[in-house]
N, C-alpha and C. Protein backbone atom coordinates (compact mmCIF):
# COMPACT_ATOMS: atom_id res chain seq x y z
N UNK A 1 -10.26 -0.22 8.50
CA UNK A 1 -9.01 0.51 8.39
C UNK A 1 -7.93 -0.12 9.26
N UNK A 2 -8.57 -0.71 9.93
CA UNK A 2 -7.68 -1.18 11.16
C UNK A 2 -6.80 -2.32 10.70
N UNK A 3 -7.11 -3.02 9.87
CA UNK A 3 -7.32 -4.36 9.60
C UNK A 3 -6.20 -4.03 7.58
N UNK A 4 -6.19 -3.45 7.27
CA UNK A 4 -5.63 -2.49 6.57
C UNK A 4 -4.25 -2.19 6.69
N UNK A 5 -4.46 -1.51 8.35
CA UNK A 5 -2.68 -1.25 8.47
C UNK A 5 -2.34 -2.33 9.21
N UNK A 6 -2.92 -3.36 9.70
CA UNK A 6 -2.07 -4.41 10.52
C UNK A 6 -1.38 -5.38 9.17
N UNK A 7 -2.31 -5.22 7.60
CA UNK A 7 -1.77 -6.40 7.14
C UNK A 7 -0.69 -5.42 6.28
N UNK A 8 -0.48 -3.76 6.33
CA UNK A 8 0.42 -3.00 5.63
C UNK A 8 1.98 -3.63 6.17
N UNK A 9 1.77 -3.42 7.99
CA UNK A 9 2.84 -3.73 8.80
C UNK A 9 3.56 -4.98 8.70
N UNK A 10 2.35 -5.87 8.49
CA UNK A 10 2.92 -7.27 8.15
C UNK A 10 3.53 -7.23 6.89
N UNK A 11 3.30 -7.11 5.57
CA UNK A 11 4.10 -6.58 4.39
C UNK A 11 5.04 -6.28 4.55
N UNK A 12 5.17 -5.26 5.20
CA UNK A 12 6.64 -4.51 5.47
C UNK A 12 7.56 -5.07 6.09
N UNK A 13 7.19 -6.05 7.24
CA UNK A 13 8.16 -6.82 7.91
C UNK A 13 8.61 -7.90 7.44
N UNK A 14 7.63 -8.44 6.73
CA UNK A 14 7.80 -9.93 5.76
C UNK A 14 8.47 -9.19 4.09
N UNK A 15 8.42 -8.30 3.91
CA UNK A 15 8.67 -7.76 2.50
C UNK A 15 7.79 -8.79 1.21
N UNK A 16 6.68 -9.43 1.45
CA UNK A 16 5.72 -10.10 0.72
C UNK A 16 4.89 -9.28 0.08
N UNK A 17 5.01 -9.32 -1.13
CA UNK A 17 4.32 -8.67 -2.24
C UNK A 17 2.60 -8.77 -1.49
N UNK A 18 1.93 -7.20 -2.43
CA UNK A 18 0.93 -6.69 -2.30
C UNK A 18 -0.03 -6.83 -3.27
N UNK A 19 -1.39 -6.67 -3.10
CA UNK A 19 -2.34 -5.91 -4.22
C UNK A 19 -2.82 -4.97 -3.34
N UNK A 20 -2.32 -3.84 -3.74
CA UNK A 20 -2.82 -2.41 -3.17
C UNK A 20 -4.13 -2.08 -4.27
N UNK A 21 -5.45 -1.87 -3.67
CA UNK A 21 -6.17 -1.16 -4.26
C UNK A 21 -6.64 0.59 -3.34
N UNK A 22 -6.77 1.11 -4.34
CA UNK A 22 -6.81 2.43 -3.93
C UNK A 22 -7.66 3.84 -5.01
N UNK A 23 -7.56 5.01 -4.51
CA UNK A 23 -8.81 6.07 -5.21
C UNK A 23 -7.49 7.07 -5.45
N UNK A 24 -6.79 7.15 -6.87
CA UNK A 24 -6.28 8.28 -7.37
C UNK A 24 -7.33 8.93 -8.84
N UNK A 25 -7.22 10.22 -8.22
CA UNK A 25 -7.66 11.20 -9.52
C UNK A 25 -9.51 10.35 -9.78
N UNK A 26 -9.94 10.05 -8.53
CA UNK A 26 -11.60 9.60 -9.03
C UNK A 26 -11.70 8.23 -9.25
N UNK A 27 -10.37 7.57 -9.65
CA UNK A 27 -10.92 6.44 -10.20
C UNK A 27 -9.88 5.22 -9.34
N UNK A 28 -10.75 3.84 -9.18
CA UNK A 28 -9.97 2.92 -8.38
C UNK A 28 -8.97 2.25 -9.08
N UNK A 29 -8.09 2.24 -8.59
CA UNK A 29 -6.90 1.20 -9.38
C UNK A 29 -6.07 0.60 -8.76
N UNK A 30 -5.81 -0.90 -8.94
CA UNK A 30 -5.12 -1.94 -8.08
C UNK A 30 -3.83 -2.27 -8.95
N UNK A 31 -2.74 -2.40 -8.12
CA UNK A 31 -1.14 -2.76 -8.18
C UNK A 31 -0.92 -3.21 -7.42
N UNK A 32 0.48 -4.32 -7.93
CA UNK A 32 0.87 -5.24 -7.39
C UNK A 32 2.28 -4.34 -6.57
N UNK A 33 2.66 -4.13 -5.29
CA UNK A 33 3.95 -4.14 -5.05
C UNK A 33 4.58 -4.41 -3.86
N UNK A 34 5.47 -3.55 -3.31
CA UNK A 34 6.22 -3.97 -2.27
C UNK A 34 6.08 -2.73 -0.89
N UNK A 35 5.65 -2.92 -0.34
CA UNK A 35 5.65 -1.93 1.19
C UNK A 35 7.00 -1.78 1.34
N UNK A 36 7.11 -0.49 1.69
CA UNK A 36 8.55 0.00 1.95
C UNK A 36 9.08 0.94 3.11
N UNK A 37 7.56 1.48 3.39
CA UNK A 37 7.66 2.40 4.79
C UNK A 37 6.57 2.60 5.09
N UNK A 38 6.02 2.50 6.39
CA UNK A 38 4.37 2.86 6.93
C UNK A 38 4.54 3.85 8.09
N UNK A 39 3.92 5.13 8.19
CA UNK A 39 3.65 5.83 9.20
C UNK A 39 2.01 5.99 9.50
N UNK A 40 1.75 5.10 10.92
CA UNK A 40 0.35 4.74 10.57
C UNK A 40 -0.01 6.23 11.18
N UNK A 41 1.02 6.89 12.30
CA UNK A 41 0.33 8.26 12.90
C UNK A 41 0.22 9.45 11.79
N UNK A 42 1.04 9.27 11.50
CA UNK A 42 1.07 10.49 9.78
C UNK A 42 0.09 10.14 8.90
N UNK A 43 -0.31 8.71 8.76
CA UNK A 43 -1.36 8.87 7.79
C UNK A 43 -0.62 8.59 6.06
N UNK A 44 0.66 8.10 6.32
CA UNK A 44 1.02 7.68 4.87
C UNK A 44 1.63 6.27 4.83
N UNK A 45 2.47 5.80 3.36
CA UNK A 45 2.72 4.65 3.11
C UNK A 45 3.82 5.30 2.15
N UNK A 46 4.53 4.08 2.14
CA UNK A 46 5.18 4.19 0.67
C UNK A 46 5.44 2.83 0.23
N UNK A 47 5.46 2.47 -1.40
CA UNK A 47 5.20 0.91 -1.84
C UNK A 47 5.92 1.44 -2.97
N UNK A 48 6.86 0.16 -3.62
CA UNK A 48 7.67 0.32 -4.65
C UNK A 48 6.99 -0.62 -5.77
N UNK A 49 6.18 0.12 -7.09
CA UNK A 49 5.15 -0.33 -7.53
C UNK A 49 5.81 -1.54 -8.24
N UNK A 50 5.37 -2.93 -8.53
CA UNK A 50 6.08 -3.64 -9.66
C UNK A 50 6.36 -3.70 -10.90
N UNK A 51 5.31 -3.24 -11.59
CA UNK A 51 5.41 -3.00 -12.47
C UNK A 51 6.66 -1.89 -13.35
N UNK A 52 6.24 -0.74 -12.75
CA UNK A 52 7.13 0.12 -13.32
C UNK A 52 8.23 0.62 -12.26
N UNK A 53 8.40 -0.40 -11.40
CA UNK A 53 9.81 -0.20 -10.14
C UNK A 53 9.92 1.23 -9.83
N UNK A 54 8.70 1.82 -9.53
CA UNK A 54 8.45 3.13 -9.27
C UNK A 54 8.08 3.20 -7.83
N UNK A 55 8.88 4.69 -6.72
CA UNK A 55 8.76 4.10 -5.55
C UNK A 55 7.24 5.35 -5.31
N UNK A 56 6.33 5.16 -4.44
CA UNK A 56 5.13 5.79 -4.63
C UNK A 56 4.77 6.01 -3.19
N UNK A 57 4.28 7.25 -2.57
CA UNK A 57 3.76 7.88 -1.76
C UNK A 57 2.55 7.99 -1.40
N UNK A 58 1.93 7.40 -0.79
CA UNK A 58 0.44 7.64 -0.45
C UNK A 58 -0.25 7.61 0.55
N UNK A 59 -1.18 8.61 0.92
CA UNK A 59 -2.18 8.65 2.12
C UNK A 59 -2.47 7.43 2.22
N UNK A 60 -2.83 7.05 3.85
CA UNK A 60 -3.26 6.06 3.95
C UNK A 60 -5.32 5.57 3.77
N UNK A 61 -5.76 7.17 4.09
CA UNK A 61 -7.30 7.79 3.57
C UNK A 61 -7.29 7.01 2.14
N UNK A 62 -6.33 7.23 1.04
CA UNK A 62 -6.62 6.52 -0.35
C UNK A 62 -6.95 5.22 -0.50
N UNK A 63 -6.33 4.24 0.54
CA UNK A 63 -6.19 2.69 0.22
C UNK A 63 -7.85 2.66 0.46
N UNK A 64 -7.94 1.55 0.00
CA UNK A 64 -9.34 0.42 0.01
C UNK A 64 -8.84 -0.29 0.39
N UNK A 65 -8.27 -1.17 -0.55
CA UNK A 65 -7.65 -2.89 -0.16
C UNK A 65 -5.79 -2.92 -0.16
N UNK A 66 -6.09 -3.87 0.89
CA UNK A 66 -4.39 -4.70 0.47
C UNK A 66 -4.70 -5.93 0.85
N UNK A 67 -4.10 -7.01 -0.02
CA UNK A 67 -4.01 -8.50 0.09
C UNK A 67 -2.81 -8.47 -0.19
N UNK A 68 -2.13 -10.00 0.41
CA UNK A 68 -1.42 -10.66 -0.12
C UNK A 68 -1.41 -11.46 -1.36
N UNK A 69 -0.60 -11.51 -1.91
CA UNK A 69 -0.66 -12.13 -3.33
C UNK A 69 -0.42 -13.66 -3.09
C-alpha cells in the first residue's frame, strides 16, 4: 500500500499518465488516466479517466495497482 501511494504522489506531481487497477461493484477493472488529487490521510484519490474524460473519486482501500504507462 505504501508503495501505491508513493507512486500515486509521483503521478500527481509529474501529471504522467496511469494504469489504475482497482475492485468496483466485485469485479477488477484497469484504466488508463490522470491523478488529479490524493488525500493519503482521508483515504481517497481522484483521477480523470482517459477514456471517457470523466473525473472519478475513489477510496484508496479500492486500488490494487498503479503503474506508469
Amino acid at each position: 500500500m505504501e508503495q501505491i501511494n508513493f507512486t500515486l504522489i509521483e503521478a500527481l506531481h509529474t501529471h504522467k499518465k496511469v494504469y489504475l487497477t482497482y475492485y468496483k461493484h466485485g469485479q477488477c477493472i484497469t484504466e488508463t488516466g490522470v491523478i488529479q488529487f490524493v488525500d493519503s490521510l482521508g483515504g481517497l484519490f481522484v483521477f480523470i479517466d482517459e477514456g471517457c474524460k470523466q473525473t472519478n473519486k475513489m477510496r484508496l482501500s479500492e486500488l490494487i495497482d498503479v503503474r506508469f504507462m
